[in-house]
PDB file of N, CA and C in Angstrom:
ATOM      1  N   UNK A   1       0.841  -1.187   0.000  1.00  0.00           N
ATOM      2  CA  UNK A   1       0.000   0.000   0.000  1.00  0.00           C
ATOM      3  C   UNK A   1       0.885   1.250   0.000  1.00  0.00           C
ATOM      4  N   UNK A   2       1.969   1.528   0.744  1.00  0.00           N
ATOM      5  CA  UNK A   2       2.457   2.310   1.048  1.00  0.00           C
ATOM      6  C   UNK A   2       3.242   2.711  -0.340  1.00  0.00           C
ATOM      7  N   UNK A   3       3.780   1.339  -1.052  1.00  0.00           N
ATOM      8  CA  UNK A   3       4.247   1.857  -2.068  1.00  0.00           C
ATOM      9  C   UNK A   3       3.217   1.999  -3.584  1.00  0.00           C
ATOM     10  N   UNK A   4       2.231   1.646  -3.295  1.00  0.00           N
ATOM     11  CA  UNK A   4       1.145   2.264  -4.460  1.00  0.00           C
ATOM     12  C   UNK A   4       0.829   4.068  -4.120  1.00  0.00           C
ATOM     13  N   UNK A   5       0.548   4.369  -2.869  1.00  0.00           N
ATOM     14  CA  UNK A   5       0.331   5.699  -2.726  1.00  0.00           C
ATOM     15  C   UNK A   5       1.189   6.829  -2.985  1.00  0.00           C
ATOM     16  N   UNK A   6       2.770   5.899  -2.736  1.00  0.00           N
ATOM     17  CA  UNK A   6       3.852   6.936  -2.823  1.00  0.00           C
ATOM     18  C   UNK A   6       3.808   7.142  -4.893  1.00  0.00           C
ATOM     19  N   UNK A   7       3.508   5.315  -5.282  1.00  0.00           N
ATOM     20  CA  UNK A   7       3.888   5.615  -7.038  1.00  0.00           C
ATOM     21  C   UNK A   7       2.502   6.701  -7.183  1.00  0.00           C
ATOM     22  N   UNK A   8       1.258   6.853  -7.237  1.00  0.00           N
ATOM     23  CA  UNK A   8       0.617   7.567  -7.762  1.00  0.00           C
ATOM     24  C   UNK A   8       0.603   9.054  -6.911  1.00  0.00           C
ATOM     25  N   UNK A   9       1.953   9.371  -6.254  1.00  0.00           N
ATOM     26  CA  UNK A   9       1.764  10.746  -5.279  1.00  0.00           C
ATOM     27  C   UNK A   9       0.731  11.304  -4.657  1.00  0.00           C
ATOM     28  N   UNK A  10       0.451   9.944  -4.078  1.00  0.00           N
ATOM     29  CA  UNK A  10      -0.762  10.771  -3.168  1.00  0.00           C
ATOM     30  C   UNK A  10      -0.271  11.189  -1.719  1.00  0.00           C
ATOM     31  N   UNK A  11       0.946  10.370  -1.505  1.00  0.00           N
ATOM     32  CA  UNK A  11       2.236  10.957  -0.122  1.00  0.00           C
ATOM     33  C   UNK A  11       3.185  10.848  -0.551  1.00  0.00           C
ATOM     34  N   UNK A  12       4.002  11.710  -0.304  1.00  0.00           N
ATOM     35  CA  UNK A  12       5.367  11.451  -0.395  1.00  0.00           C
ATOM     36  C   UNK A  12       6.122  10.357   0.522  1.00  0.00           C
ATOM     37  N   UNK A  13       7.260   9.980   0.351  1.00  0.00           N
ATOM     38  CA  UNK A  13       8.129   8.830   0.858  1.00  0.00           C
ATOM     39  C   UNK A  13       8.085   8.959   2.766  1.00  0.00           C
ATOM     40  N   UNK A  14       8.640  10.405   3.184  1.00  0.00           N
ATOM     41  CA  UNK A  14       8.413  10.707   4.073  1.00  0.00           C
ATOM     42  C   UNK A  14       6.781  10.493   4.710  1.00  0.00           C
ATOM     43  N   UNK A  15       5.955  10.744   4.739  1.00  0.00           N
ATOM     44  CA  UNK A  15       4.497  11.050   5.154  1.00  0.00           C
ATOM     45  C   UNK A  15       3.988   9.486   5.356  1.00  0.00           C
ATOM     46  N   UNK A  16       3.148   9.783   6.507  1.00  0.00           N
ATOM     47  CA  UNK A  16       2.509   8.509   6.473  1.00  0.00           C
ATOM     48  C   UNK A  16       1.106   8.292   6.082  1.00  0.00           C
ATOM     49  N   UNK A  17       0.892   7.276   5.406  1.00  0.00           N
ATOM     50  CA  UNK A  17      -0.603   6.707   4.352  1.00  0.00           C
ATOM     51  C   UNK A  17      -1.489   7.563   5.210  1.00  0.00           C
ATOM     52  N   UNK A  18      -2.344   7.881   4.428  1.00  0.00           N
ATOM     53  CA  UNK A  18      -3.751   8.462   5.158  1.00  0.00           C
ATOM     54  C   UNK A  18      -4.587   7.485   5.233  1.00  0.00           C
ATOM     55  N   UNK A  19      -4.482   6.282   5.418  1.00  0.00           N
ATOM     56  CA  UNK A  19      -5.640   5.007   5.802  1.00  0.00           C
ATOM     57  C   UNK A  19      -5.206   4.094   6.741  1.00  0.00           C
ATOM     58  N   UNK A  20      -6.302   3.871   6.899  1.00  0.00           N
ATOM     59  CA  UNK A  20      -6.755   3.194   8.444  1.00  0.00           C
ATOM     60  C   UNK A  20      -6.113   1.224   7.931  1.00  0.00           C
ATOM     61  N   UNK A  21      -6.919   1.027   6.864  1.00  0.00           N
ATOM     62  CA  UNK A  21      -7.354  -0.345   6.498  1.00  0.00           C
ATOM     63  C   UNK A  21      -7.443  -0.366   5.118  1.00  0.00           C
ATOM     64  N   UNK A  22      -7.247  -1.673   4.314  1.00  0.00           N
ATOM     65  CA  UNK A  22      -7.631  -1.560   3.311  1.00  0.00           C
ATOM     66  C   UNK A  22      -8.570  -2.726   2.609  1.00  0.00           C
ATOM     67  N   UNK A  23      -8.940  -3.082   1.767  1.00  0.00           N
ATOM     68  CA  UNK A  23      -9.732  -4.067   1.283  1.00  0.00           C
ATOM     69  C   UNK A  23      -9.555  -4.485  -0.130  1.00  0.00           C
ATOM     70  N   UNK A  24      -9.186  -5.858  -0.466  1.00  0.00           N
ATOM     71  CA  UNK A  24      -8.812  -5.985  -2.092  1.00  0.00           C
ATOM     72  C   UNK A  24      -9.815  -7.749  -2.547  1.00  0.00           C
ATOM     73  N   UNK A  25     -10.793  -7.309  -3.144  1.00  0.00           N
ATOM     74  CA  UNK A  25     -11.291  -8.283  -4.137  1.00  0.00           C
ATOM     75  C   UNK A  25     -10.710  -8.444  -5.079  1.00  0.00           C
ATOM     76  N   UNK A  26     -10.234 -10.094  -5.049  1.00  0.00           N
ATOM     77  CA  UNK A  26      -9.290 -10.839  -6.321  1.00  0.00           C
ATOM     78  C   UNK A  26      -8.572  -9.345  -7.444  1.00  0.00           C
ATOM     79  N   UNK A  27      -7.284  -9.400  -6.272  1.00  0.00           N
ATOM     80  CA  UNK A  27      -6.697  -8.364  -6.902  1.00  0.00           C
ATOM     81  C   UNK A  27      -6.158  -9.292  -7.542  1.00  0.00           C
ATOM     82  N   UNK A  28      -4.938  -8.121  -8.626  1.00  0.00           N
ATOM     83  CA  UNK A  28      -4.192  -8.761  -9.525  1.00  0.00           C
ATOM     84  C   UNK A  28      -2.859  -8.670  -9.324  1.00  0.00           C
ATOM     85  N   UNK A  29      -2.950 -10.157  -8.816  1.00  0.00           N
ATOM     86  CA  UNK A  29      -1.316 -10.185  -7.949  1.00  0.00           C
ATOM     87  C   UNK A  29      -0.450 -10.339  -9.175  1.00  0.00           C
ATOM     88  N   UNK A  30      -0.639 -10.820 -10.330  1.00  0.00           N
ATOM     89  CA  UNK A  30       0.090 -11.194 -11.570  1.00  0.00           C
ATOM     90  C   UNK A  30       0.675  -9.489 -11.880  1.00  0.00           C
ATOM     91  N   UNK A  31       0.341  -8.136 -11.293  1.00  0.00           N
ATOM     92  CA  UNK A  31       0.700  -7.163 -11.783  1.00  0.00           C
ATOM     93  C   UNK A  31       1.601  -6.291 -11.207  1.00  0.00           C
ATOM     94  N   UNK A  32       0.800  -6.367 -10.111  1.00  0.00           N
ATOM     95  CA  UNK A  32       1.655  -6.213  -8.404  1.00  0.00           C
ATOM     96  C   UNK A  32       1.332  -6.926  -7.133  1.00  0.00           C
ATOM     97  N   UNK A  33       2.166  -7.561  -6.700  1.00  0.00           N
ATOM     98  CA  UNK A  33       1.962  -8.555  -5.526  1.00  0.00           C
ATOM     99  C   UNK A  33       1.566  -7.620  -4.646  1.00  0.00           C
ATOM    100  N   UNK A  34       1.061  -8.338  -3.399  1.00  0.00           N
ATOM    101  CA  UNK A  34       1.260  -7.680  -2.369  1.00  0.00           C
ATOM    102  C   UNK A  34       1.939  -7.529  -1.476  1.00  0.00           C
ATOM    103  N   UNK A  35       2.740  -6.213  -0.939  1.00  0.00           N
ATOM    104  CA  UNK A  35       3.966  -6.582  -0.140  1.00  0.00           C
ATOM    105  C   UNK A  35       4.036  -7.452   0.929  1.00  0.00           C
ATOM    106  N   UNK A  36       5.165  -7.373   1.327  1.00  0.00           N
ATOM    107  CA  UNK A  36       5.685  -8.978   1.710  1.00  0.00           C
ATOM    108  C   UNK A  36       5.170  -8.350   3.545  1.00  0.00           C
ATOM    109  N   UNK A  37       5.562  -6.880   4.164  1.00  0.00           N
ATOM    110  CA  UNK A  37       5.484  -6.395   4.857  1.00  0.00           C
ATOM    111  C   UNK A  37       3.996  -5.251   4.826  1.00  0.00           C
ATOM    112  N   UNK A  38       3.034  -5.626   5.114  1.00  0.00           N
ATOM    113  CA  UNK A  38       1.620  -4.265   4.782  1.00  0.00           C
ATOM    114  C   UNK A  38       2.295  -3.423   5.857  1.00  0.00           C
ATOM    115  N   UNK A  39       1.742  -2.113   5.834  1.00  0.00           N
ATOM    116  CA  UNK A  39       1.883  -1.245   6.775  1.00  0.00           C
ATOM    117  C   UNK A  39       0.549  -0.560   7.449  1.00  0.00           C
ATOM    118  N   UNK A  40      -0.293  -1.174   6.788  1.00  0.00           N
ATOM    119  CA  UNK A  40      -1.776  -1.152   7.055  1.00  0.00           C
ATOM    120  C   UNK A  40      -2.778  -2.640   7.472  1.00  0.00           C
ATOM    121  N   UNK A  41      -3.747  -2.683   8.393  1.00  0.00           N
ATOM    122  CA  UNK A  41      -4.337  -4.439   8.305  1.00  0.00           C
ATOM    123  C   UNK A  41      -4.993  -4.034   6.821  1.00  0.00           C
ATOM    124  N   UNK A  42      -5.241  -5.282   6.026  1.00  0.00           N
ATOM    125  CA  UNK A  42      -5.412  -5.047   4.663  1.00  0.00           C
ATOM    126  C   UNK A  42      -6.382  -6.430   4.554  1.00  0.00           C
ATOM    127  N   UNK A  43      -7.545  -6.683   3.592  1.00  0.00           N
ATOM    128  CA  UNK A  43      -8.129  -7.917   4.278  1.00  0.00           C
ATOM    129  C   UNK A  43      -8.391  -7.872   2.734  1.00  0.00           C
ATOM    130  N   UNK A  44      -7.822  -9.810   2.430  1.00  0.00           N
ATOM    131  CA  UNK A  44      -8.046  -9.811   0.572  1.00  0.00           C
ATOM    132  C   UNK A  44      -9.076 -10.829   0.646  1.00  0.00           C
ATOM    133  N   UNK A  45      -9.821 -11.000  -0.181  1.00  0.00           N
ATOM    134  CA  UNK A  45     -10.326 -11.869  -1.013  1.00  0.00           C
ATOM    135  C   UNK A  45     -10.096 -12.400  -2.005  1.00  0.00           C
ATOM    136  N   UNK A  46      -9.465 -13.743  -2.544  1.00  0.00           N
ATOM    137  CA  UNK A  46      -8.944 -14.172  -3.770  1.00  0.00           C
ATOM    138  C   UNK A  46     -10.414 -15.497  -3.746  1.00  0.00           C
ATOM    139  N   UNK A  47     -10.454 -15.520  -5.175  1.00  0.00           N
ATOM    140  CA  UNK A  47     -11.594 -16.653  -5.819  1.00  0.00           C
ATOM    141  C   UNK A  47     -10.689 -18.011  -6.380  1.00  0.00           C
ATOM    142  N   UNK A  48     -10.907 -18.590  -5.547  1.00  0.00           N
ATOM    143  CA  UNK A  48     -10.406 -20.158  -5.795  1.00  0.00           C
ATOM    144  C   UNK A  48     -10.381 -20.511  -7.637  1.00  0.00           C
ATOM    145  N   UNK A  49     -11.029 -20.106  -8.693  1.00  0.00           N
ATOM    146  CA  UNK A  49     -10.946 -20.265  -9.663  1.00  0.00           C
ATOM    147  C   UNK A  49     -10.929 -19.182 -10.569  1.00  0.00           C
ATOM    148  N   UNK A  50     -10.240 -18.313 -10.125  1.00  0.00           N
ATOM    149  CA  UNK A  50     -10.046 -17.101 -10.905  1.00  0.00           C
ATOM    150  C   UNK A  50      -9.180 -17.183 -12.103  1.00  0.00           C
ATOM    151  N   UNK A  51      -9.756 -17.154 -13.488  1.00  0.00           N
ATOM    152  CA  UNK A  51      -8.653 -17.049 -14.417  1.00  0.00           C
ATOM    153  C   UNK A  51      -8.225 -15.819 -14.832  1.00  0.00           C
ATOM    154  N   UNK A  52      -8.482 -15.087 -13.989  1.00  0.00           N
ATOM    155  CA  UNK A  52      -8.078 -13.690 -14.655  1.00  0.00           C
ATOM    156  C   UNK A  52      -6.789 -12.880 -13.598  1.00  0.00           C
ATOM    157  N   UNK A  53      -7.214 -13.181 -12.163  1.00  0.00           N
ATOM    158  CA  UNK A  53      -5.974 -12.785 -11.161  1.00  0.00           C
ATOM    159  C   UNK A  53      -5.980 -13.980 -10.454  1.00  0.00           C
ATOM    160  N   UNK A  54      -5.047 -14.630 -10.927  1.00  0.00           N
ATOM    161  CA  UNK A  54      -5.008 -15.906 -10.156  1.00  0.00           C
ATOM    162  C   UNK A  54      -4.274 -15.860  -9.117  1.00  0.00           C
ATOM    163  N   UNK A  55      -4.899 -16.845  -8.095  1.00  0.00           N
ATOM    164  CA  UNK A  55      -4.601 -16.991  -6.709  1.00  0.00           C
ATOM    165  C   UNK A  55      -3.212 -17.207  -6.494  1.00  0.00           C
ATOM    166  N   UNK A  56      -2.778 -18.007  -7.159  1.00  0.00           N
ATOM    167  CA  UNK A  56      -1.568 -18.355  -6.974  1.00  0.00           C
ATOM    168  C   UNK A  56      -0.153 -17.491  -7.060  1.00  0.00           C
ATOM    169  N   UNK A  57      -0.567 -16.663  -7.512  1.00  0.00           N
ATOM    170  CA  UNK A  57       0.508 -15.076  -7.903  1.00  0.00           C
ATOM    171  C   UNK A  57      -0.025 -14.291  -6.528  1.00  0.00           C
ATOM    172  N   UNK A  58      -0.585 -14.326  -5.552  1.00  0.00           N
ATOM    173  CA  UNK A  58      -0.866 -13.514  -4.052  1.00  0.00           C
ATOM    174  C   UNK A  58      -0.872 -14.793  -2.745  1.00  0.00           C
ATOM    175  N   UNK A  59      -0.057 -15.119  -3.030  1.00  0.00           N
ATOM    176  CA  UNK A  59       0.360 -16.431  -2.074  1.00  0.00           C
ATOM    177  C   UNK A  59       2.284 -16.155  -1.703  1.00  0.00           C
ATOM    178  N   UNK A  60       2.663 -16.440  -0.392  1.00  0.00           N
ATOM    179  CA  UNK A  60       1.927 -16.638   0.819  1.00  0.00           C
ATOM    180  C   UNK A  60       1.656 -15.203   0.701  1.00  0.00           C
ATOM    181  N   UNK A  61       0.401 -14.588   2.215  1.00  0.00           N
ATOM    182  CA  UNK A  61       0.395 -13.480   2.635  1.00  0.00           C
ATOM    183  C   UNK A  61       0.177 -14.219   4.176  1.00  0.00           C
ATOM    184  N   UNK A  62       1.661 -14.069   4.956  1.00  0.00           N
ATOM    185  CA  UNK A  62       1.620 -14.589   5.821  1.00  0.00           C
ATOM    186  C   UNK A  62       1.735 -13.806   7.262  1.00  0.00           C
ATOM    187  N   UNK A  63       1.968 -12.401   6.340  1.00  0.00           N
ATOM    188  CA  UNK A  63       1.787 -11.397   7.846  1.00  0.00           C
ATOM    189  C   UNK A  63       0.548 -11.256   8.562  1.00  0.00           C
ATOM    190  N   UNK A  64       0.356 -10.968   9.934  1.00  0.00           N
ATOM    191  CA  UNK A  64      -0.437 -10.969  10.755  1.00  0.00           C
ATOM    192  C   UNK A  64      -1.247  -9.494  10.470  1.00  0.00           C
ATOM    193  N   UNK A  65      -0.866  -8.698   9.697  1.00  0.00           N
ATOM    194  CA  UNK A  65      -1.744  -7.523   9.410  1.00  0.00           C
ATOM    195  C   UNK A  65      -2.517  -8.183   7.759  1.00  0.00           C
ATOM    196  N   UNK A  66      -2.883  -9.422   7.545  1.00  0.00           N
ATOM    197  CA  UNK A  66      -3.411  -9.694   6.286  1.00  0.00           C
ATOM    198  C   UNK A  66      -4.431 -10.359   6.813  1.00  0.00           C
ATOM    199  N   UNK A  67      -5.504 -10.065   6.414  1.00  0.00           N
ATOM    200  CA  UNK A  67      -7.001 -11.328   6.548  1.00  0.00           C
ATOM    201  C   UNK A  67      -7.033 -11.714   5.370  1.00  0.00           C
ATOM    202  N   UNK A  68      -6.863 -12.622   5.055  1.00  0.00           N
ATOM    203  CA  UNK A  68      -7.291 -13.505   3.587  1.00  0.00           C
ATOM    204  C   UNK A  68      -8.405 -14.639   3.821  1.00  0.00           C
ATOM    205  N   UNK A  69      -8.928 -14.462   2.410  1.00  0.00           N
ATOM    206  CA  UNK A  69     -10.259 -15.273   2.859  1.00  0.00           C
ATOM    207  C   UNK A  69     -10.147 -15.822   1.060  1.00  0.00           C
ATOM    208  N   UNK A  70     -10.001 -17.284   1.034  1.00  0.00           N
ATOM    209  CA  UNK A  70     -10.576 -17.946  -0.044  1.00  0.00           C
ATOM    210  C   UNK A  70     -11.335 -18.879  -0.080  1.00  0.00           C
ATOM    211  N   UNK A  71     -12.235 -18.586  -1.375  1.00  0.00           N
ATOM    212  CA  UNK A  71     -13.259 -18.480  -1.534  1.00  0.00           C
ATOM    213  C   UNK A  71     -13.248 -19.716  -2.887  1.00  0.00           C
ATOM    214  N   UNK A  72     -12.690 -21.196  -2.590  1.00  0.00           N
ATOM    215  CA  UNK A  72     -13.079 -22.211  -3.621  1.00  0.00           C
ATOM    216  C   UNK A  72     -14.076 -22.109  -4.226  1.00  0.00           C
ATOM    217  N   UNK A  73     -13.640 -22.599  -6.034  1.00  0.00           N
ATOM    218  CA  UNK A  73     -14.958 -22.484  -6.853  1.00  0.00           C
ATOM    219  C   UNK A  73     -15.774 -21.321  -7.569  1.00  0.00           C
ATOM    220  N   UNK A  74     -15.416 -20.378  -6.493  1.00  0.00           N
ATOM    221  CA  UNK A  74     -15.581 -19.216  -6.981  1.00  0.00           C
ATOM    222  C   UNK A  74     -14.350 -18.232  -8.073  1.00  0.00           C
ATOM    223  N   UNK A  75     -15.467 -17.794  -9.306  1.00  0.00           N
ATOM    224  CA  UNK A  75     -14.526 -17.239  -9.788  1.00  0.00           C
ATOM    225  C   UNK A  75     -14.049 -15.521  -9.780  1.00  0.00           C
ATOM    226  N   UNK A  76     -13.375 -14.925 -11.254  1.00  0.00           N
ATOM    227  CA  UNK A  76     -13.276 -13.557 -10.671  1.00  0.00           C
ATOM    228  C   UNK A  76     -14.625 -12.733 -11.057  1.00  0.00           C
ATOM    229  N   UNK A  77     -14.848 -11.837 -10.283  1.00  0.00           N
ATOM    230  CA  UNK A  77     -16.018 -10.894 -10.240  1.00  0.00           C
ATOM    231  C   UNK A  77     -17.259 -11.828  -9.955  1.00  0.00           C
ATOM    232  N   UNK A  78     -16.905 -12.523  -8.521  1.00  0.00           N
ATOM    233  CA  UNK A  78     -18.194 -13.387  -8.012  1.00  0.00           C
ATOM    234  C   UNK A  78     -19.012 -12.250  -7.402  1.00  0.00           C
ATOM    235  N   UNK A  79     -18.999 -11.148  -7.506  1.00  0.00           N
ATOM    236  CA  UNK A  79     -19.949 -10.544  -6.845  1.00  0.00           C
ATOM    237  C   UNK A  79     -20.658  -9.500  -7.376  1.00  0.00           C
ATOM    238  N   UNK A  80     -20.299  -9.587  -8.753  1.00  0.00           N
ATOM    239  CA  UNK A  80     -20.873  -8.537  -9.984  1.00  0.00           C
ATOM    240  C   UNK A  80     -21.539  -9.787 -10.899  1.00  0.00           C
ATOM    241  N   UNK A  81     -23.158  -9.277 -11.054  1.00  0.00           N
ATOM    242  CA  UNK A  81     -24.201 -10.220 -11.964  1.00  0.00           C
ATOM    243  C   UNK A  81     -24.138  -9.674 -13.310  1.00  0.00           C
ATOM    244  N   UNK A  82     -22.882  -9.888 -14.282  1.00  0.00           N
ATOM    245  CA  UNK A  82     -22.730  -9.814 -15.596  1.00  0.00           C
ATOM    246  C   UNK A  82     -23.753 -10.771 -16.427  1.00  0.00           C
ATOM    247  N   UNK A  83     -24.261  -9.794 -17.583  1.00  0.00           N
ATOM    248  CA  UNK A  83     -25.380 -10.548 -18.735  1.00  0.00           C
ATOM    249  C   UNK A  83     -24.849 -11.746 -19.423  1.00  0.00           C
ATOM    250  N   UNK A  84     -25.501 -12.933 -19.341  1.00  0.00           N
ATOM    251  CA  UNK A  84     -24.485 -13.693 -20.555  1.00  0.00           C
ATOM    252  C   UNK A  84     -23.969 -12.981 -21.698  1.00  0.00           C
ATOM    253  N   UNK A  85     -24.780 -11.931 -22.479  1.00  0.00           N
ATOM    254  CA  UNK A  85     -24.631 -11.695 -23.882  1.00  0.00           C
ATOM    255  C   UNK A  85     -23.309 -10.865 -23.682  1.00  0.00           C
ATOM    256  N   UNK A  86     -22.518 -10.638 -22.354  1.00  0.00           N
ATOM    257  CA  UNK A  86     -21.503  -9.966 -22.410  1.00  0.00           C
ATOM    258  C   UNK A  86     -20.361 -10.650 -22.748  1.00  0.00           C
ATOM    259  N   UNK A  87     -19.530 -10.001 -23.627  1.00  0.00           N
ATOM    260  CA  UNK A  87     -18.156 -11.134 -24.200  1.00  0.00           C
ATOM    261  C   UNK A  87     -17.009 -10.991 -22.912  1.00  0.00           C
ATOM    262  N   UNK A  88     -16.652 -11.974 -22.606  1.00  0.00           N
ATOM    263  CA  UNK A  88     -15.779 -11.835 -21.360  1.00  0.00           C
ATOM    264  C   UNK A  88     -14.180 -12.944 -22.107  1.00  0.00           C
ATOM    265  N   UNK A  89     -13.368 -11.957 -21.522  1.00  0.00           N
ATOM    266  CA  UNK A  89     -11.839 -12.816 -21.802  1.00  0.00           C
ATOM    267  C   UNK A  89     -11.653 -13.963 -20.396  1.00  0.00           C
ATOM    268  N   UNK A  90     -12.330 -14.012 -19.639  1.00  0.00           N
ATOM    269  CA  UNK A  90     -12.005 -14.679 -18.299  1.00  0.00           C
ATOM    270  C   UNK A  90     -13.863 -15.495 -17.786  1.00  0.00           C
ATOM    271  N   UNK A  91     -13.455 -16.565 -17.088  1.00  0.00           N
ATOM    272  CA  UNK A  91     -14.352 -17.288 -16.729  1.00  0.00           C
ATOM    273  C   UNK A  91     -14.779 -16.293 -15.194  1.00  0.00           C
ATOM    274  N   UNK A  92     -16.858 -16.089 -15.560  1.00  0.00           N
ATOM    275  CA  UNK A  92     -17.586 -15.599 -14.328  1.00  0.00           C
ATOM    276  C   UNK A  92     -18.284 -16.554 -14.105  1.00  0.00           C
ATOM    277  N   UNK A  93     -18.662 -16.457 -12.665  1.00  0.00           N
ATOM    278  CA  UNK A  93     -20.215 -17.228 -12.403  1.00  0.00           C
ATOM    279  C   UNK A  93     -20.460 -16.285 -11.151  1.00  0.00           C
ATOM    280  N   UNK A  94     -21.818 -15.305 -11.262  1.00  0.00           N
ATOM    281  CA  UNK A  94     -22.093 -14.978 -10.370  1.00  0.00           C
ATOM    282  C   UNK A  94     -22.835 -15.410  -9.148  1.00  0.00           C
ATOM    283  N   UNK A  95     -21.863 -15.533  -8.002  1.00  0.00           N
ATOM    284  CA  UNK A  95     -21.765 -16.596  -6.903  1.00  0.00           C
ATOM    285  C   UNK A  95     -22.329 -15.779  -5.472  1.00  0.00           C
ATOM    286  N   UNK A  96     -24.050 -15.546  -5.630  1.00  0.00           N
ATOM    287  CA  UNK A  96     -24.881 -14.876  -4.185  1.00  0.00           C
ATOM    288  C   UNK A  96     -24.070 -15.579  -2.792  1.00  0.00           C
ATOM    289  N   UNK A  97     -23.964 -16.559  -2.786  1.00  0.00           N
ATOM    290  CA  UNK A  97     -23.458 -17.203  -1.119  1.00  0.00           C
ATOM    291  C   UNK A  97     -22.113 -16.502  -1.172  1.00  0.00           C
ATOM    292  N   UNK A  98     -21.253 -16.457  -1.834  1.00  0.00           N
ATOM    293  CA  UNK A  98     -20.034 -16.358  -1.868  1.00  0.00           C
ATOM    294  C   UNK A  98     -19.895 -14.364  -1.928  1.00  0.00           C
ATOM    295  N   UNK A  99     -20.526 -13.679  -2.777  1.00  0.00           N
ATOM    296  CA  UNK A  99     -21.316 -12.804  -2.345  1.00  0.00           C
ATOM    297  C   UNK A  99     -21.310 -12.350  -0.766  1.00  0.00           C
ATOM    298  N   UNK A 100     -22.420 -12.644  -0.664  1.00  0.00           N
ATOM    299  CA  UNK A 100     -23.040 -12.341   0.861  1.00  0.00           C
ATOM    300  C   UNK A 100     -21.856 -12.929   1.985  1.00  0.00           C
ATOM    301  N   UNK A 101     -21.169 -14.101   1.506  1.00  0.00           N
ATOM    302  CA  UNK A 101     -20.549 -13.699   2.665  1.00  0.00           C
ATOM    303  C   UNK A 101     -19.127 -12.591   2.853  1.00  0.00           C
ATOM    304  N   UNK A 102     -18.008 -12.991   1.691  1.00  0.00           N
ATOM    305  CA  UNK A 102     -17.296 -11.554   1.476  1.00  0.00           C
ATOM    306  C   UNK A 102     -18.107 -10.535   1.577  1.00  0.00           C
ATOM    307  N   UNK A 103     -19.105 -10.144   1.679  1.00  0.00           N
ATOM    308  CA  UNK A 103     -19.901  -8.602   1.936  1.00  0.00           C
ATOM    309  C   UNK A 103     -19.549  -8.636   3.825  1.00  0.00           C
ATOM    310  N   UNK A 104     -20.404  -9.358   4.110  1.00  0.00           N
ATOM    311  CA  UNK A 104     -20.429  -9.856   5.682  1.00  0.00           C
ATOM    312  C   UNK A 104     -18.515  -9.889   6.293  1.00  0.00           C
ATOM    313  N   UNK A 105     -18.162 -10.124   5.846  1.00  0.00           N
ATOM    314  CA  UNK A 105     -16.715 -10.416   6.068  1.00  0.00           C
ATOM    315  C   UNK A 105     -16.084  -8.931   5.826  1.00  0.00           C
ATOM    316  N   UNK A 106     -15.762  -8.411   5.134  1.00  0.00           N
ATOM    317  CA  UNK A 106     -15.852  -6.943   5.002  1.00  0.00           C
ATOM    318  C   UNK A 106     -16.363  -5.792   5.413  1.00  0.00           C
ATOM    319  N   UNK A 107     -17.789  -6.357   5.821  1.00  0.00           N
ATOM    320  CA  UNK A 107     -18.151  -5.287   6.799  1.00  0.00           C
ATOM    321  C   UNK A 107     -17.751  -5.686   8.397  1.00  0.00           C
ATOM    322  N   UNK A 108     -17.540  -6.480   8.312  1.00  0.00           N
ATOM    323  CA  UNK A 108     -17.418  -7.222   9.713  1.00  0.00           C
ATOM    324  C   UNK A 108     -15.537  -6.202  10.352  1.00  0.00           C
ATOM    325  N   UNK A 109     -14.891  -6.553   9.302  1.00  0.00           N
ATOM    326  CA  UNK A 109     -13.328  -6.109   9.294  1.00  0.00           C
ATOM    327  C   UNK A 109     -13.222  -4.607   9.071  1.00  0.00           C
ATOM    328  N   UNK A 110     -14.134  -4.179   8.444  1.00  0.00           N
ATOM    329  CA  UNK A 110     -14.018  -2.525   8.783  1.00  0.00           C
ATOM    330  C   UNK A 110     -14.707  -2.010   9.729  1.00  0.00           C
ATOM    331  N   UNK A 111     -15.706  -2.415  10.697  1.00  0.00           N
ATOM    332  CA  UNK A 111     -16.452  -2.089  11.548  1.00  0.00           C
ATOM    333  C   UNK A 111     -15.600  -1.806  12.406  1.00  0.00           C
ATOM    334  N   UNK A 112     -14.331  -3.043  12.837  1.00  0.00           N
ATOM    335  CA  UNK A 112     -13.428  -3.305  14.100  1.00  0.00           C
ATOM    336  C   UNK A 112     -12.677  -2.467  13.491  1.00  0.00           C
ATOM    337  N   UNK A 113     -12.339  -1.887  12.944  1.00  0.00           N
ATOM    338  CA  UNK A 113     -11.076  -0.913  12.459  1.00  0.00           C
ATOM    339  C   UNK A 113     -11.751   0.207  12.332  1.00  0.00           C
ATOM    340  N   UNK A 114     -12.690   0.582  12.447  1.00  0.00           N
ATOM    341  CA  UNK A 114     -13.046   2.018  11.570  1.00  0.00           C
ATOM    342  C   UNK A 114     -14.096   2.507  12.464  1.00  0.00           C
ATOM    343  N   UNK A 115     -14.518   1.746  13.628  1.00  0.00           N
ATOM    344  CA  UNK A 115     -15.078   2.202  14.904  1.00  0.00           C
ATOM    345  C   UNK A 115     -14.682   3.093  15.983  1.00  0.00           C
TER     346      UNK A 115
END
């Protein structure tokens, strides 16, 4: 985090992040991992069958400021209800349980932080 805010200058090197917490649905670790050290608690969600940011490129996240939560079976954008007639480069299935509970899980992790 610290070094995404510094690349798009939203702080300089000196200054510290203006956030509390952060939150990442099936990011794309294939582009930028996530650091090895957060400087923020940061809580991901990766989809067990994601062909588009695959899980396996955001593995380990073994620091104690990371909540990770996977989510087998599920793929990427389980929580956006795309039309079939939409042409997609990557496998969806929009997944309500899987859904509702990353919602629940997310609100749950910013409540305790942001209370």
């Amino acid at each position: 985090i610290q070094e995404d805010v510094e690349y798009f200058k939203i702080v300089k090197k000196s200054e510290k992040i203006p956030y509390t917490a952060a939150v990442a649905f099936y990011p794309g670790c294939t582009i930028s991992p996530p650091p090895i050290n957060p400087t923020i608690p940061t809580q991901i969600h990766l989809a067990g069958d994601d062909t588009l940011a695959f899980i396996g490129f955001c593995s380990p996240l073994n620091d104690p400021l990371y909540d990770v939560h996977k989510y087998l079976g599920a793929t990427h954008a389980f929580d956006v209800s795309i039309p079939s007639s939409v042409s997609l480069n990557f496998l969806h299935r929009y997944d309500p349980s899987v859904t509702k509970e990353s919602q629940e899980k997310t609100r749950k992790f910013l409540d305790k932080l942001l209370r």
